[in-house]
N, C-alpha and C. Protein backbone atom coordinates (compact mmCIF):
# COMPACT_ATOMS: atom_id res chain seq x y z
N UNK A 1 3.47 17.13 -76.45
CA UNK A 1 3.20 18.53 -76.65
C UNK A 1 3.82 18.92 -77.99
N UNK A 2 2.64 19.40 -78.74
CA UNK A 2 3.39 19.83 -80.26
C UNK A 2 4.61 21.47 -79.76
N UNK A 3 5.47 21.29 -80.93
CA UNK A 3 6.55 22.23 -80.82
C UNK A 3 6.33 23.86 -80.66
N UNK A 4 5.14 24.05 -81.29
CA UNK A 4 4.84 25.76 -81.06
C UNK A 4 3.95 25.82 -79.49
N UNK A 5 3.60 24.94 -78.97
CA UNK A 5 3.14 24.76 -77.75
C UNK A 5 3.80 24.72 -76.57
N UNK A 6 5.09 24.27 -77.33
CA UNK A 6 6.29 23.80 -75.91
C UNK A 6 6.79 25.47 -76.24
N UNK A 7 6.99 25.88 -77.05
CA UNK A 7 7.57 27.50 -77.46
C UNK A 7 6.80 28.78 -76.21
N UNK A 8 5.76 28.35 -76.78
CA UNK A 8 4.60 29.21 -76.00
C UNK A 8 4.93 28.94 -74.40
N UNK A 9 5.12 27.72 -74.34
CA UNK A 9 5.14 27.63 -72.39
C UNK A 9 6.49 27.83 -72.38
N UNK A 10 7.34 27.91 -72.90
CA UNK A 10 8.85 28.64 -72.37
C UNK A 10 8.39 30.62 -72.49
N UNK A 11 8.12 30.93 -73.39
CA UNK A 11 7.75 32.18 -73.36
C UNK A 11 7.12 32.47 -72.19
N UNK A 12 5.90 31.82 -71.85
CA UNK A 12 5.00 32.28 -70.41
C UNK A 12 5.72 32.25 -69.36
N UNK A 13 7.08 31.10 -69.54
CA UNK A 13 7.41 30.97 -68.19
C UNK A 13 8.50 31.90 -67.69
N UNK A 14 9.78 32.75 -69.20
CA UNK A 14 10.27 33.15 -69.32
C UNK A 14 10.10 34.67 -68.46
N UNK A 15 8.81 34.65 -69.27
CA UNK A 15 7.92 36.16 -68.84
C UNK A 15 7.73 36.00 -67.30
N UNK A 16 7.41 35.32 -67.09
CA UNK A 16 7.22 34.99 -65.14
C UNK A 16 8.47 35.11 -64.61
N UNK A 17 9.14 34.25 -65.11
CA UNK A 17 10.60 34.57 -64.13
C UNK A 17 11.23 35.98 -64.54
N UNK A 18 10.92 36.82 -65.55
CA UNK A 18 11.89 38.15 -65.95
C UNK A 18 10.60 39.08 -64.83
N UNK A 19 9.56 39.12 -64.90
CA UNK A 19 8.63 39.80 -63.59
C UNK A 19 9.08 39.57 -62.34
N UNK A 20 9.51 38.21 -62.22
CA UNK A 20 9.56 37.87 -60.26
C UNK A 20 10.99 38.56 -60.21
N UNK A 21 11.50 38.74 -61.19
CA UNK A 21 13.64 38.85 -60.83
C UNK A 21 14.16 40.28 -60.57
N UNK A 22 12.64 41.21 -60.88
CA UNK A 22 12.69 42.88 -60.40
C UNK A 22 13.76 43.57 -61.52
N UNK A 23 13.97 42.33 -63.02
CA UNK A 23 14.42 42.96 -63.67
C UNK A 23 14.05 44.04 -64.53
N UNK A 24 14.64 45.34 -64.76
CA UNK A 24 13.79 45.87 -65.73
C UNK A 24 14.77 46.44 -66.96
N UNK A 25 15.36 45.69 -67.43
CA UNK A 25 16.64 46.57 -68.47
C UNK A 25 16.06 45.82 -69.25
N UNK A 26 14.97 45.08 -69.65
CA UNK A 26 14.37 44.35 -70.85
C UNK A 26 15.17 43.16 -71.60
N UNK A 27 16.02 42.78 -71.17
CA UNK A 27 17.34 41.67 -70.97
C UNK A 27 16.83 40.53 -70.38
N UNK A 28 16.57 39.19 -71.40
CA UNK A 28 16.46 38.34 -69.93
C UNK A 28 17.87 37.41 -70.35
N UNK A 29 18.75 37.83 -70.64
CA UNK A 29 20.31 37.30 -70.47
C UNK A 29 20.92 37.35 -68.82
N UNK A 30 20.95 35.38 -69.23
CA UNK A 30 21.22 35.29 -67.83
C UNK A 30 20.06 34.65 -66.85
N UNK A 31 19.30 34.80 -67.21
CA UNK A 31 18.25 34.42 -66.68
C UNK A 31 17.84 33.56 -65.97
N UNK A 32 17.49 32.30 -67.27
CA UNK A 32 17.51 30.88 -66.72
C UNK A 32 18.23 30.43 -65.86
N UNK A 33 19.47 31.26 -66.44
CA UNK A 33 20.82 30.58 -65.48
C UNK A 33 20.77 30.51 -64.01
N UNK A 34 20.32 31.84 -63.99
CA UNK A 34 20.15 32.32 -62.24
C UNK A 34 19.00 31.74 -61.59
N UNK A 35 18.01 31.14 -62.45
CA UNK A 35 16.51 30.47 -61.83
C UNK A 35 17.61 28.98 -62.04
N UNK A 36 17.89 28.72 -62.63
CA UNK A 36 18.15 27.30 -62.11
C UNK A 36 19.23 27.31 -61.06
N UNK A 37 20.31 27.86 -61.06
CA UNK A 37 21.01 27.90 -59.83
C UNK A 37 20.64 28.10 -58.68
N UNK A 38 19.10 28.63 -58.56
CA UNK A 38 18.88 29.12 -57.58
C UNK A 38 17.44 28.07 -56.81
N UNK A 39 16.90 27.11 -58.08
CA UNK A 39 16.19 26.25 -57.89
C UNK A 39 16.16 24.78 -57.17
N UNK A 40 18.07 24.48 -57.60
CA UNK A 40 18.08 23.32 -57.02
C UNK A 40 18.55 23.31 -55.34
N UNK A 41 18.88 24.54 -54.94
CA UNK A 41 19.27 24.45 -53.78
C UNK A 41 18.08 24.71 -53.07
N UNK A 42 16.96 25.63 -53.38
CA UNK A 42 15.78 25.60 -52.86
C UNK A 42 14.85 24.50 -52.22
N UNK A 43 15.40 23.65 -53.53
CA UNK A 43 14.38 22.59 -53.44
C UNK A 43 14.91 21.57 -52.50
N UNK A 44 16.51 21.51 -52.46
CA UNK A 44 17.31 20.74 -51.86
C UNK A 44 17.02 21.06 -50.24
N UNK A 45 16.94 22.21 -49.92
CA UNK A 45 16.71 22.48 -48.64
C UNK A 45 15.12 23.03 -47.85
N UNK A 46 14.48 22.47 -48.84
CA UNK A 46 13.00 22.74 -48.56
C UNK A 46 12.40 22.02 -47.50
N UNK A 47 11.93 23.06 -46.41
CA UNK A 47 11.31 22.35 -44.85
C UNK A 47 10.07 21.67 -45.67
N UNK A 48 10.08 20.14 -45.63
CA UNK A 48 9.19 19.12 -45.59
C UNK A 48 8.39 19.50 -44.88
N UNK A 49 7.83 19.24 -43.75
CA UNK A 49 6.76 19.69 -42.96
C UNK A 49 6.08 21.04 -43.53
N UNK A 50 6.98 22.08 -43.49
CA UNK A 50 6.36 23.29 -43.80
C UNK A 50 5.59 23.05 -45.56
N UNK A 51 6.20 22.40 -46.37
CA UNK A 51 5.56 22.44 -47.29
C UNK A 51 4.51 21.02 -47.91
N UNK A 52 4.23 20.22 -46.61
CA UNK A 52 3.34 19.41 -46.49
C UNK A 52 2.39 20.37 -46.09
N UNK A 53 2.33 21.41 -45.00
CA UNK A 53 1.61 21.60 -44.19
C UNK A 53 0.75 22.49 -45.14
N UNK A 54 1.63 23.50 -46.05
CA UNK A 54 0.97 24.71 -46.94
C UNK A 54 0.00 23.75 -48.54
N UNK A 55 0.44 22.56 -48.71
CA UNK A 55 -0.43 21.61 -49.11
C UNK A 55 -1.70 21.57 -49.02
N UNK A 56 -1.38 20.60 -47.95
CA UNK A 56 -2.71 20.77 -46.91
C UNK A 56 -3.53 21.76 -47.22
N UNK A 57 -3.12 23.18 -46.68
CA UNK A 57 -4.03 24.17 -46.78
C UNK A 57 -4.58 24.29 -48.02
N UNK A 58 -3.59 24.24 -49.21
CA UNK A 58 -3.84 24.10 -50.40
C UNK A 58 -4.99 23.56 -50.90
N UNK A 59 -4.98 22.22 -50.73
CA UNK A 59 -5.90 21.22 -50.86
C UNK A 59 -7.44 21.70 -50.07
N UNK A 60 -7.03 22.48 -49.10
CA UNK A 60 -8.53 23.12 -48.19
C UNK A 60 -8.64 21.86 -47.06
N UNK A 61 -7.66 22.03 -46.39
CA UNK A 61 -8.14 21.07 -45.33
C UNK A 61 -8.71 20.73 -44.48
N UNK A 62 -9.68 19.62 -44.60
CA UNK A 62 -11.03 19.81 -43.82
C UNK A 62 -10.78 18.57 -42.76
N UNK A 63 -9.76 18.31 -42.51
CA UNK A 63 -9.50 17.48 -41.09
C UNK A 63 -9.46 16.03 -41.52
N UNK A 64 -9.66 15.70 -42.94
CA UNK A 64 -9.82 14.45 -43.35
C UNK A 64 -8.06 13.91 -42.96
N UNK A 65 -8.48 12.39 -42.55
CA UNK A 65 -7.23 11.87 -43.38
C UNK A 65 -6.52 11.73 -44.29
N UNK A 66 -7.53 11.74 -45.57
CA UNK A 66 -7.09 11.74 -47.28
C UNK A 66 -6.26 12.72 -47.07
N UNK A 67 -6.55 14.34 -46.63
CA UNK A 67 -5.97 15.15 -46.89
C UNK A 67 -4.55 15.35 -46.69
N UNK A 68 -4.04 14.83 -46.15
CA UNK A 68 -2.33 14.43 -45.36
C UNK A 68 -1.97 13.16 -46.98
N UNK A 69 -2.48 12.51 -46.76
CA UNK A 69 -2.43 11.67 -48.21
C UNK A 69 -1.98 11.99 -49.30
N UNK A 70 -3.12 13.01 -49.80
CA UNK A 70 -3.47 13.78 -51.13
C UNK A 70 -1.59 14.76 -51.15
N UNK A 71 -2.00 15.43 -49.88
CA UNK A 71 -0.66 16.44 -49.59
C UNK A 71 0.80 15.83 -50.34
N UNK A 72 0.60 14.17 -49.82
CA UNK A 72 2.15 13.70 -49.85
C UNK A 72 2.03 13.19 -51.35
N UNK A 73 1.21 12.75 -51.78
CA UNK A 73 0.77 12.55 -53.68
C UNK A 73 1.39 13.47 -54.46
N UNK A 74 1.13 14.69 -53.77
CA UNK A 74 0.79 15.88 -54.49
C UNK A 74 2.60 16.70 -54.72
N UNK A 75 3.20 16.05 -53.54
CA UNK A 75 4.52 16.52 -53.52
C UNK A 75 5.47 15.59 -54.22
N UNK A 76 5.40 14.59 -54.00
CA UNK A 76 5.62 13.16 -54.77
C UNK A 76 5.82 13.60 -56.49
N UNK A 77 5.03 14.04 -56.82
CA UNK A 77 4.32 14.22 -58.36
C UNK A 77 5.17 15.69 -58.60
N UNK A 78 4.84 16.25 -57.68
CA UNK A 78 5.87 17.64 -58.06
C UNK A 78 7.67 17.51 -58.41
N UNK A 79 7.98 16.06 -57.16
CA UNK A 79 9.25 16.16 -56.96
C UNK A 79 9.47 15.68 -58.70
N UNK A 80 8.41 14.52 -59.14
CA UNK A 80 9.07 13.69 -60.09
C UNK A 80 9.08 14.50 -61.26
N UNK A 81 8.43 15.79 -61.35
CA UNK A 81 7.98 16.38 -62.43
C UNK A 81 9.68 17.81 -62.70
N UNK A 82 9.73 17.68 -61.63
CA UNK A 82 11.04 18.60 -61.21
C UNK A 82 12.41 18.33 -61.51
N UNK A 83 12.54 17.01 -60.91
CA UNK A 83 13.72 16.24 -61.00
C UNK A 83 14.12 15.63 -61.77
N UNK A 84 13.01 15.11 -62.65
CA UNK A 84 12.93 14.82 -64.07
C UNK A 84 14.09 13.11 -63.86
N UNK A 85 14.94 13.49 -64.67
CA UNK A 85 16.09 12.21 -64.20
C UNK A 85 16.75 11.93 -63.30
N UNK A 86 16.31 12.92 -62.52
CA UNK A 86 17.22 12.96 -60.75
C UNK A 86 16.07 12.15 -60.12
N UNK A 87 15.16 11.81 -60.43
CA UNK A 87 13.97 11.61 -59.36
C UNK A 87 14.49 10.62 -58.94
């Protein structure tokens, strides 16, 4: 990813997390800090099942087998994309 590209997706994402945080003093000091502190324990204690299951739905589940499959691919790929060097 060229450098004004990686800029741009910190900005978008910046902007997403200063909307979800109900901040409004136009400050995003502090920020990151509090999304990542607040990310790894999320993730650390995230009901498996429950978020296989919302997958699933995700995916539109039509009773296939793949779809339980696809689900666990799909989380797999998230974890490694997340965890980065923790994976």
């Amino acid at each position: 990813m060229k450098p004004h590209q990686l800029d741009l997706q910190r900005t978008i994402m910046m902007d997403a997390l200063y909307a979800k945080s109900g901040r409004t003093c136009g400050t995003y000091t502090g920020l990151w800090q509090e999304f990542c502190s607040e990310i790894g324990p999320n993730f650390r204690d995230a009901d498996y099942d429950q978020l296989h299951a919302d997958v699933c739905q995700a995916i539109d589940d039509t009773g296939s087998v793949m779809t339980a499959k696809q689900a666990h691919q799909a989380i797999a790929v998230c974890r490694r994309h997340l965890l980065g060097k923790w994976a």
